[in-house]
Protein backbone atom coordinates (compact mmCIF):
# COMPACT_ATOMS: atom_id res chain seq x y z
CA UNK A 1 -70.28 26.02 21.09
CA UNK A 2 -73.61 26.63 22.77
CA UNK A 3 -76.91 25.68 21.32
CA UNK A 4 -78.68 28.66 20.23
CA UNK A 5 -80.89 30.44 22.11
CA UNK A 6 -84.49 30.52 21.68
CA UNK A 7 -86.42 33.85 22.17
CA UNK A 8 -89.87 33.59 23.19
CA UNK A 9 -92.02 36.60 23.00
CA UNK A 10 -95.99 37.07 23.21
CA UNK A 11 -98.32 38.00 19.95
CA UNK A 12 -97.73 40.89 18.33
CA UNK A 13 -94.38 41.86 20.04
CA UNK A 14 -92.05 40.15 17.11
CA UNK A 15 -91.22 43.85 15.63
CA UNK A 16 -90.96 45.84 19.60
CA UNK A 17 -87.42 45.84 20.22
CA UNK A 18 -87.72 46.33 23.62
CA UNK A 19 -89.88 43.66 24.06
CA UNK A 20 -87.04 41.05 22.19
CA UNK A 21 -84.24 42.93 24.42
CA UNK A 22 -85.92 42.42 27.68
CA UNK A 23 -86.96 38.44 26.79
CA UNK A 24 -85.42 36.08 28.52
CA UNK A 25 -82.11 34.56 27.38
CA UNK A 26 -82.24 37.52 24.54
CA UNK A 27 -79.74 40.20 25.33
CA UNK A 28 -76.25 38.57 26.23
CA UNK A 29 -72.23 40.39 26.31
CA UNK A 30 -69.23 40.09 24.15
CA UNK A 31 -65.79 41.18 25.72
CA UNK A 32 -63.75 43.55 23.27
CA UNK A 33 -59.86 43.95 24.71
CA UNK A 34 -58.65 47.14 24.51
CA UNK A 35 -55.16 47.19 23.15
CA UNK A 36 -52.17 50.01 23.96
CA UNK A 37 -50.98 51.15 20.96
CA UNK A 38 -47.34 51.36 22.09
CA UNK A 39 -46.75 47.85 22.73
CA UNK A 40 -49.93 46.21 21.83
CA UNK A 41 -50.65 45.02 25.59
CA UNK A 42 -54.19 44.43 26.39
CA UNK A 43 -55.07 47.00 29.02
CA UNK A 44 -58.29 45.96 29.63
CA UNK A 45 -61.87 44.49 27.82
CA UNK A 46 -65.06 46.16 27.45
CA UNK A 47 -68.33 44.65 27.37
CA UNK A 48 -70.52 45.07 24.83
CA UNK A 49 -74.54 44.42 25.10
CA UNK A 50 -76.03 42.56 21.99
CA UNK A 51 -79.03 40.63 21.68
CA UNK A 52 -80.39 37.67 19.85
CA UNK A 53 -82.66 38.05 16.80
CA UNK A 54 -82.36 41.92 16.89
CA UNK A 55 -80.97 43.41 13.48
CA UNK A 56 -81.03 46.84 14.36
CA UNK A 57 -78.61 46.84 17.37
CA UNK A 58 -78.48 48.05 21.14
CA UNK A 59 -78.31 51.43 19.87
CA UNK A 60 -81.88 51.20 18.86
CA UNK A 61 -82.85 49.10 21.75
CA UNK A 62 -81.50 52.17 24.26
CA UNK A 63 -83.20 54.68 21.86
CA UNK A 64 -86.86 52.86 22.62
CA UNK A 65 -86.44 52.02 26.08
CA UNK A 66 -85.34 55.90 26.97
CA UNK A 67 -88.11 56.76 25.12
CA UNK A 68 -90.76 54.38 27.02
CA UNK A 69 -89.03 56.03 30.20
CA UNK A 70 -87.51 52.04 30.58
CA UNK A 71 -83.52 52.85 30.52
CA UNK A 72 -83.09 52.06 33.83
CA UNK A 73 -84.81 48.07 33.05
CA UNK A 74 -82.30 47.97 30.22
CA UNK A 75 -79.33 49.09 31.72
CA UNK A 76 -79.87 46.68 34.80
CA UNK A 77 -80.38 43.69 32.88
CA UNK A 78 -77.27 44.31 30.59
CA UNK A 79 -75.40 44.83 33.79
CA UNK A 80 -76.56 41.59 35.34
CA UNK A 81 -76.00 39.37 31.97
C-alpha cells in the first residue's frame, strides 16, 4: 500500500475545493470495470477522478471550477493523473 499523501495548501484555502483539487498529489483515479450483463465479461474500466481530503466529491469540485471559468484546469489535470 502507498503511504498517504500529504496535501499542502496555502492559508486560508483549507475550505476552497478547487484549491485542494488542483494541489499537488491531491486529485488521483480509481478504475471501475464495466461488466456485460449477459455473461459478466468485463468490457472495459472507467476512470473515476477523486481527490484526497475532499468530502464533498468531484461533483462539487467541477461545480466550482465551471463556475470560476477553471473547467478546462480541472479536466486537464484529471486527464493527466
Amino acid at each position: 500500500m502507498s503511504p498517504p499523501v500529504v496535501v499542502r495548501l496555502h492559508p486560508g484555502q483549507e475550505d476552497d475545493p478547487l484549491a485542494r483539487a488542483l494541489a499537488p498529489g491531491a486529485m488521483f483515479a480509481v478504475f471501475q470495470p464495466i461488466f456485460a450483463t449477459r455473461d459478466g465479461e468485463v468490457l472495459a474500466h472507467e476512470a473515476l477522478m477523486r481527490i484526497n481530503g475532499l468530502a464533498g466529491g468531484p461533483l462539487q469540485v467541477l461545480d466550482e471550477a465551471r463556475r470560476r471559468g477553471r473547467l478546462g484546469e480541472v479536466e486537464t489535470l484529471a486527464a493527466r493523473t
